[in-house]
C-alpha atoms as a PDB file:
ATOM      1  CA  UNK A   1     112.512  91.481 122.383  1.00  0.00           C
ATOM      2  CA  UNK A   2     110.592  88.496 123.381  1.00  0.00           C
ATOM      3  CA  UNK A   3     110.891  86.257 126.345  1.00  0.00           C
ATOM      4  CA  UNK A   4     109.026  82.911 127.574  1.00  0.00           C
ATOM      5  CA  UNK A   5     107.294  84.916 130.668  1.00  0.00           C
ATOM      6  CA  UNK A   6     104.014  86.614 130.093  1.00  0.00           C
ATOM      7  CA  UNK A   7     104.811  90.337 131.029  1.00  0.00           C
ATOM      8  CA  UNK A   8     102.741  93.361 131.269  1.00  0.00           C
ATOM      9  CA  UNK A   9     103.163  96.003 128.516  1.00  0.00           C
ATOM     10  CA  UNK A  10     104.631  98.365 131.357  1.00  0.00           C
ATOM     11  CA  UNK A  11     107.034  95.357 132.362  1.00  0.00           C
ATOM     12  CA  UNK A  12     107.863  94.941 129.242  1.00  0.00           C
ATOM     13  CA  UNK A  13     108.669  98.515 128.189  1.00  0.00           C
ATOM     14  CA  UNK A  14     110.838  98.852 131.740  1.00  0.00           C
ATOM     15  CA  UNK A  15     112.522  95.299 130.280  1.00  0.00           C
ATOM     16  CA  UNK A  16     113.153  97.644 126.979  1.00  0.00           C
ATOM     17  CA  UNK A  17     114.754 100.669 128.583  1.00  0.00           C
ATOM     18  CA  UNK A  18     116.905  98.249 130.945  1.00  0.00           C
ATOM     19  CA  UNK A  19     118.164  96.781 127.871  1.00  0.00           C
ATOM     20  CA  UNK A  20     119.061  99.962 126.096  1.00  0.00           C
ATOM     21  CA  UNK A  21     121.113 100.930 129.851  1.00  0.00           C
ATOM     22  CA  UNK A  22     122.619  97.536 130.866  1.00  0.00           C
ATOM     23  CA  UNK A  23     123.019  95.364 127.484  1.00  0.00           C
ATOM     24  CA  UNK A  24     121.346  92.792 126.178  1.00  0.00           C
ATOM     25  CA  UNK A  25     123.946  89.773 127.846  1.00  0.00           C
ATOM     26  CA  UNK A  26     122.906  91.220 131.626  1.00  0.00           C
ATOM     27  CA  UNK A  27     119.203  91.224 130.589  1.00  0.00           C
ATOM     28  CA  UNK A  28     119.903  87.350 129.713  1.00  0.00           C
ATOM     29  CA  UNK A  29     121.464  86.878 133.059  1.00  0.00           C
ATOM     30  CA  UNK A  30     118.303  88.511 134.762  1.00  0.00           C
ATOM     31  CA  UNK A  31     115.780  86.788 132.414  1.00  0.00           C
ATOM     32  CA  UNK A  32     117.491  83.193 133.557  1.00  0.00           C
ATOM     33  CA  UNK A  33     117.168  84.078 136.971  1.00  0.00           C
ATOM     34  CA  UNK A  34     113.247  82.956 136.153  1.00  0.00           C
ATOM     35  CA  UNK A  35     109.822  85.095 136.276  1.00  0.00           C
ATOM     36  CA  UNK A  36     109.922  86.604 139.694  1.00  0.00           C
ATOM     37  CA  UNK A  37     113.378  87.590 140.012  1.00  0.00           C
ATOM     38  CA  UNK A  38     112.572  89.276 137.017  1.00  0.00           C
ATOM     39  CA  UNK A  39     109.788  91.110 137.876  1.00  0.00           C
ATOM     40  CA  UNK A  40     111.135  92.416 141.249  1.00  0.00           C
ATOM     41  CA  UNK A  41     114.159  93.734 139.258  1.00  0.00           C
ATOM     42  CA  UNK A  42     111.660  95.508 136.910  1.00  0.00           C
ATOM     43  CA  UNK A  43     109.871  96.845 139.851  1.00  0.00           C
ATOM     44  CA  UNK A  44     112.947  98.127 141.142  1.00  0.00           C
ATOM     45  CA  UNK A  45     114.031  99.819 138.071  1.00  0.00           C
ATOM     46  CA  UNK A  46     110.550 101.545 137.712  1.00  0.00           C
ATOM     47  CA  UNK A  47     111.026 102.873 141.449  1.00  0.00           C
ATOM     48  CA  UNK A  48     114.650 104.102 140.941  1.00  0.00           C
ATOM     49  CA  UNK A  49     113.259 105.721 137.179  1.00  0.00           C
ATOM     50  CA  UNK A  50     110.080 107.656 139.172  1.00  0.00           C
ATOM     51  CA  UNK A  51     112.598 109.418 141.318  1.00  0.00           C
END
């Protein structure tokens, strides 16, 4: 899966696993939200994973 941001190989595995959970369409949704919406939804997935 490739998008037009410039993500870490950690974001970018989290972006992976969030697909396989939530579907590809509601990754779309989050992608076109732009770069740092993105990210902070990553983030938050990696915290609610860890725990």
């Amino acid at each position: 899966m490739q998008t037009a941001m410039n993500l870490s190989e950690a974001q970018q595995i989290m972006l992976e696993e969030l697909t396989a959970l939530i579907g590809q369409a509601k990754v779309d949704i989050l992608v076109s939200q732009g770069p740092y919406a993105l990210r902070a939804r990553l983030e938050t997935f990696s915290n609610f994973e860890s725990t």
